[in-house]
N, C-alpha and C. Protein backbone atom coordinates (compact mmCIF):
# COMPACT_ATOMS: atom_id res chain seq x y z
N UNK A 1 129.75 -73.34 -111.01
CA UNK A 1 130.06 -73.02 -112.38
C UNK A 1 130.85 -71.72 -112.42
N UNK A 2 131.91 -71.51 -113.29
CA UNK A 2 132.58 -70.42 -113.36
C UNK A 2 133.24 -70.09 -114.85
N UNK A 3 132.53 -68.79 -114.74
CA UNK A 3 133.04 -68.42 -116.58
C UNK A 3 134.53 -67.77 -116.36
N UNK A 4 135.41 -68.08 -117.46
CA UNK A 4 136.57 -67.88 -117.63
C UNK A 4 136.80 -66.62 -118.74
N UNK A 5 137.88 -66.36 -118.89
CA UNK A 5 137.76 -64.49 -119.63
C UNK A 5 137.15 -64.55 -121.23
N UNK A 6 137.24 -66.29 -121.74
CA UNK A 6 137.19 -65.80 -123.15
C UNK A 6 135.93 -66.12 -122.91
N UNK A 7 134.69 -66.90 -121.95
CA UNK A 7 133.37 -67.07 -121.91
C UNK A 7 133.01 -65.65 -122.09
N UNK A 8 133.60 -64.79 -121.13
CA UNK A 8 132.87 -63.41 -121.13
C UNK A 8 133.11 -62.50 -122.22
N UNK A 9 134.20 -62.86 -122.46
CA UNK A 9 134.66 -61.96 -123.93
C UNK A 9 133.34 -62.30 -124.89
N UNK A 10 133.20 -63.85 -125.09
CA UNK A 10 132.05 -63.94 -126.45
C UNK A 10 130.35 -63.67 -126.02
N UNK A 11 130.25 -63.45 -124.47
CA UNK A 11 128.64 -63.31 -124.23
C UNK A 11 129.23 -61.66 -124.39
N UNK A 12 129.97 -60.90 -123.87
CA UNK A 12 130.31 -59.46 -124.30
C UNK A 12 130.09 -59.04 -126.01
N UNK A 13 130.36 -59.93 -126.54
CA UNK A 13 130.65 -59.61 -128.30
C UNK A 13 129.25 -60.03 -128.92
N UNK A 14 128.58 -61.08 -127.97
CA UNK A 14 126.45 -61.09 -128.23
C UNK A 14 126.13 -60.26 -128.12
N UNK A 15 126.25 -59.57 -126.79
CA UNK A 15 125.78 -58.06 -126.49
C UNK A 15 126.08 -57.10 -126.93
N UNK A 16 127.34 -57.25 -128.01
CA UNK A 16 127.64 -56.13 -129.09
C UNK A 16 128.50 -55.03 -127.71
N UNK A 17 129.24 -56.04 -126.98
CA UNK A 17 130.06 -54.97 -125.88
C UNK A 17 131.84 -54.93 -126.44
N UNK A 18 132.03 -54.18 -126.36
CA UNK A 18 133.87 -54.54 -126.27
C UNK A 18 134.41 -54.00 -124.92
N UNK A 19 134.92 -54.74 -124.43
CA UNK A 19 135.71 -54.87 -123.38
C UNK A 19 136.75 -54.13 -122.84
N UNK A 20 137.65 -53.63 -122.35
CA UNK A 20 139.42 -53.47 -122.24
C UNK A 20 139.13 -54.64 -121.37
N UNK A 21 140.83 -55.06 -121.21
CA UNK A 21 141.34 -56.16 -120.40
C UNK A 21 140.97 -55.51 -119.27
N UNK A 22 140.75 -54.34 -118.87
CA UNK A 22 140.42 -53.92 -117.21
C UNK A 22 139.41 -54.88 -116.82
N UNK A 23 138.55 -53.93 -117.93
CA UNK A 23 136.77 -54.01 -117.38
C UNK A 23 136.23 -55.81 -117.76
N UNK A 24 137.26 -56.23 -118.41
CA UNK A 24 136.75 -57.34 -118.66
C UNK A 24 137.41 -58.73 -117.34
N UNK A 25 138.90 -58.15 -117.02
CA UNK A 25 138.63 -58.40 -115.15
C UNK A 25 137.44 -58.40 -114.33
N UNK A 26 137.19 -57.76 -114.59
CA UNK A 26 136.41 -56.83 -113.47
C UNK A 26 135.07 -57.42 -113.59
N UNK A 27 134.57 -57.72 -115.07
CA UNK A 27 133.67 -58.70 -115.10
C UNK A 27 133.43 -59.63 -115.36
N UNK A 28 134.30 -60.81 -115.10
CA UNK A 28 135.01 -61.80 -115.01
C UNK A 28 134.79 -62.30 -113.19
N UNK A 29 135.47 -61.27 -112.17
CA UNK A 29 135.16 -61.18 -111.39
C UNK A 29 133.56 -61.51 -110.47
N UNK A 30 132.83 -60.08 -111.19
CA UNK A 30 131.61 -59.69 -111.02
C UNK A 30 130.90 -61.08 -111.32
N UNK A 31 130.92 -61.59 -112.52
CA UNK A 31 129.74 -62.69 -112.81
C UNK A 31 130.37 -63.85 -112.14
N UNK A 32 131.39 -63.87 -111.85
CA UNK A 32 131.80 -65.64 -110.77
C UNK A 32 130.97 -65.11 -109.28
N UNK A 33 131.29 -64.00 -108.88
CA UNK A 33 131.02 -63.84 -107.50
C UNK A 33 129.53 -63.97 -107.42
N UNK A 34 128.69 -63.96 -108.67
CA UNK A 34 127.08 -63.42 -108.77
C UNK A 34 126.84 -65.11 -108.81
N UNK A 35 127.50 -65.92 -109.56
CA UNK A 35 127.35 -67.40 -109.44
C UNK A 35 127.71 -68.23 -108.75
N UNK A 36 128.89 -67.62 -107.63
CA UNK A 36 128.72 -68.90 -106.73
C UNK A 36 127.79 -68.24 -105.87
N UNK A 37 127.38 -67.05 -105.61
CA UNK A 37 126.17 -66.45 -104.99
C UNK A 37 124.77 -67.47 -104.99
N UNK A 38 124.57 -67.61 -106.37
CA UNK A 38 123.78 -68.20 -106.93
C UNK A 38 123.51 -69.86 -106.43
N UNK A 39 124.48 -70.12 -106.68
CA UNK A 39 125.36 -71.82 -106.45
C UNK A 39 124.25 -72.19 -104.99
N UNK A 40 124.45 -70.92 -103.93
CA UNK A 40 124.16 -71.02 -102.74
C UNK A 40 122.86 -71.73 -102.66
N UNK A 41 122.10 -71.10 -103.49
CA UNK A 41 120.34 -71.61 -102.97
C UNK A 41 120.37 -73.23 -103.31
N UNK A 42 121.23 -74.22 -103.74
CA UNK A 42 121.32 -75.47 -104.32
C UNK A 42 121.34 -76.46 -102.77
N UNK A 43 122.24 -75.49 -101.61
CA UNK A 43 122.03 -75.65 -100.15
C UNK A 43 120.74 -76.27 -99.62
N UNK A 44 119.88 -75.06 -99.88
CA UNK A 44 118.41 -75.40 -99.04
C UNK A 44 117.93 -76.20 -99.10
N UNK A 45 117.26 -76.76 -97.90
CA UNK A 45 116.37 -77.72 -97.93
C UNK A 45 115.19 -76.85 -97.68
N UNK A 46 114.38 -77.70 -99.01
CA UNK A 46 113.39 -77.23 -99.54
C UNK A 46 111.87 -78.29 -99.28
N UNK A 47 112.23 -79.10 -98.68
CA UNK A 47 111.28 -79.62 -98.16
C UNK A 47 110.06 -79.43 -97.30
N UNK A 48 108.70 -79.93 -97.99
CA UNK A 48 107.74 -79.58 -97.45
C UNK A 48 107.27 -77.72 -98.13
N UNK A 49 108.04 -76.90 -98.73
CA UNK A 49 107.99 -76.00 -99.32
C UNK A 49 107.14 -75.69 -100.22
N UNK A 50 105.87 -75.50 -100.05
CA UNK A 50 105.12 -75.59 -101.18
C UNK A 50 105.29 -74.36 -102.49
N UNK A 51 105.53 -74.73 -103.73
CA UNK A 51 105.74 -73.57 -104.58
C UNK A 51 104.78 -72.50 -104.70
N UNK A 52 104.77 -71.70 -105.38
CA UNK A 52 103.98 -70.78 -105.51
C UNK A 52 102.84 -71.04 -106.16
N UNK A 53 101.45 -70.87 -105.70
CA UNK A 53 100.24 -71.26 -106.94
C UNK A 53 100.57 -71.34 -108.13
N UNK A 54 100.91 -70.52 -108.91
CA UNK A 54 100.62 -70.31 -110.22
C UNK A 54 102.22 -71.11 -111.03
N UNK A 55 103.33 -71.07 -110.00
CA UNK A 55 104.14 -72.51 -110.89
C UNK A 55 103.74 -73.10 -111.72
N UNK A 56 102.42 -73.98 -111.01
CA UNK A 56 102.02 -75.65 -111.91
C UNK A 56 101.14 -75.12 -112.11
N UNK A 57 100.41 -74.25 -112.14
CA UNK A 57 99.57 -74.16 -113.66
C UNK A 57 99.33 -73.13 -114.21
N UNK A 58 98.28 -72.60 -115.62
CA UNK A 58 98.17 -72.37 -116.16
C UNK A 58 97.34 -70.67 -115.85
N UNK A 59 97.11 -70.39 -114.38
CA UNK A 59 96.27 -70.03 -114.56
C UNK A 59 96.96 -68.77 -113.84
N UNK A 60 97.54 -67.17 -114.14
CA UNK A 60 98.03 -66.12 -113.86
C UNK A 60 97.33 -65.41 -112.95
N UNK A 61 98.11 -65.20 -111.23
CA UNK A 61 97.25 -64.37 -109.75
C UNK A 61 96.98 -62.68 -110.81
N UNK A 62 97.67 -62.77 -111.16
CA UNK A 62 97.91 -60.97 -111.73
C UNK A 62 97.13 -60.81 -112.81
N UNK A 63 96.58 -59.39 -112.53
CA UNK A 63 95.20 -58.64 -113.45
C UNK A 63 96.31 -59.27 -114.66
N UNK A 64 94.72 -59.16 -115.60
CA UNK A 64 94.72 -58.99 -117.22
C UNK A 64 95.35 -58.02 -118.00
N UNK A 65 96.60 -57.28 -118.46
CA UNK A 65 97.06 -56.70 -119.25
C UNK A 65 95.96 -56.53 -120.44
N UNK A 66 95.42 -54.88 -120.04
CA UNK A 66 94.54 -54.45 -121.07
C UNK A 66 94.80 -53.06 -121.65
N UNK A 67 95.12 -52.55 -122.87
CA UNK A 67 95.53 -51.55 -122.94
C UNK A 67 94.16 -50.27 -122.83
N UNK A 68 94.61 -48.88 -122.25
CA UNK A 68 93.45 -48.22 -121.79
C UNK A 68 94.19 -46.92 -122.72
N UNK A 69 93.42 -45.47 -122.35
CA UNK A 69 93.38 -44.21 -123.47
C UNK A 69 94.19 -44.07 -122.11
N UNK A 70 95.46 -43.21 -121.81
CA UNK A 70 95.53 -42.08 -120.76
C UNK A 70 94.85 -41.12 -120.73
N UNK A 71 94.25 -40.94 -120.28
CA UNK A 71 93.26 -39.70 -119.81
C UNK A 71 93.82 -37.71 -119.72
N UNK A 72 94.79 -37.87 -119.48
CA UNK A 72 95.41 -36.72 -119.19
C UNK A 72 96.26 -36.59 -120.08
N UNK A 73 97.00 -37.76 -121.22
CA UNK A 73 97.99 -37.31 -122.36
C UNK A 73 98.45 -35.60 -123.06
N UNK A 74 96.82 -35.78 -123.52
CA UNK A 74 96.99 -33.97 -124.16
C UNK A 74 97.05 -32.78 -122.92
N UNK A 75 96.62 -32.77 -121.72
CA UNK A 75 96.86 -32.05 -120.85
C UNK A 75 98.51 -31.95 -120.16
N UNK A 76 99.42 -33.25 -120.57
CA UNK A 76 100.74 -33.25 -120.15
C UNK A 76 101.19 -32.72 -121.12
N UNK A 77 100.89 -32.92 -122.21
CA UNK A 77 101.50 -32.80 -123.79
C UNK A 77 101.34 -31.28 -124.36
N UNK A 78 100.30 -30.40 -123.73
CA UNK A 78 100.16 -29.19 -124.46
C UNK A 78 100.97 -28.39 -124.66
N UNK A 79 102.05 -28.19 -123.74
CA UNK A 79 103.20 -27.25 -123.99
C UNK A 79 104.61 -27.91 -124.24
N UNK A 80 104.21 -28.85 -125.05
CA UNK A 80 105.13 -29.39 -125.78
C UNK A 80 105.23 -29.05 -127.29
N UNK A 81 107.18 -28.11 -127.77
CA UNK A 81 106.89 -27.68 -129.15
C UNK A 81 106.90 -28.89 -130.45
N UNK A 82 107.38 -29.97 -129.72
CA UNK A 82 107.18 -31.27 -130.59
C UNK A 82 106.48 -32.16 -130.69
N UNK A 83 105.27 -31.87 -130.06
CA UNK A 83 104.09 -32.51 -130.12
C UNK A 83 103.67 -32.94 -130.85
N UNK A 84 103.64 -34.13 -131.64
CA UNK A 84 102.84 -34.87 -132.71
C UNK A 84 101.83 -35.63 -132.18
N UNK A 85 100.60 -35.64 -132.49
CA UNK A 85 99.48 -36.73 -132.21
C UNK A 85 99.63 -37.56 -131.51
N UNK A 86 100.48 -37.40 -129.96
CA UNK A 86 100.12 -38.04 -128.89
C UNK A 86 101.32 -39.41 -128.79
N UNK A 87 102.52 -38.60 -129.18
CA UNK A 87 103.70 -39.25 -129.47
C UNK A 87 104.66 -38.35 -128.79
N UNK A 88 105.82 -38.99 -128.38
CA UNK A 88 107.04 -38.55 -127.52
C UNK A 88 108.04 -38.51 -128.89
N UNK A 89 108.54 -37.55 -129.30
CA UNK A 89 109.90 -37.86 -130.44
C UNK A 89 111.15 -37.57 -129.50
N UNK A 90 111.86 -38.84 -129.59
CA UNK A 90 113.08 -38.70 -128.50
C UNK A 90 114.48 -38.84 -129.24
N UNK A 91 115.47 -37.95 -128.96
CA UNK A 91 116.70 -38.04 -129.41
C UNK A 91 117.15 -39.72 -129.60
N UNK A 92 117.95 -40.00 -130.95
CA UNK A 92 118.62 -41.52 -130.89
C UNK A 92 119.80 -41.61 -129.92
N UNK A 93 119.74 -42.52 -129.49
CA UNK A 93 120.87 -42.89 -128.15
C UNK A 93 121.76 -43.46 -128.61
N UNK A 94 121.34 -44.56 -129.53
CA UNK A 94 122.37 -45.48 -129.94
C UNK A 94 122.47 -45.83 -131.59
N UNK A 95 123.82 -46.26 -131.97
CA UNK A 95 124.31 -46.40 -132.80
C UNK A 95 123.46 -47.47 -133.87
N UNK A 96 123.34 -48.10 -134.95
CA UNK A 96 123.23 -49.24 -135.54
C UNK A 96 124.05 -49.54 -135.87
């Protein structure tokens, strides 16, 4: 499979990117070379390969996502002059 300049132009303009004709070479380039990369694993023989446990079913190897207190928060946080109740206030990066 291979994306052509105006594919990338409109997944660029999803992502709210604009381009120059350079950089949009360039990644044009970048995402063919990452897909016939890709293309490659279609090669293997995969036989006899058993998938990974948790593929086919339902049931997740990895701990339970539980949220906990940090313990040390206010001890990182004390000599901070913008310290609000255990909150980070961070400069805006980006535009709306």
């Amino acid at each position: 499979m291979r994306l052509g300049s105006e594919d990338v132009r409109a997944i660029a303009a999803e992502a709210r990117l604009s381009l120059t004709d350079t950089e949009l070479a360039g990644a044009v380039r970048y995402i063919n070379n990452f897909l016939e990369m890709v293309d490659r694993f279609k090669e293997l023989d995969l036989t006899g390969v058993e998938p990974f446990c948790f593929a086919e079913s339902n049931v997740c190897p990895l701990r339970e996502d539980a949220p906990e207190v940090f313990p040390r928060a206010r001890e990182i946080l004390a000599d901070r002059a913008d310290y609000l109740t255990s909150l980070f206030k961070v400069p805006r990066i980006m535009e709306e």
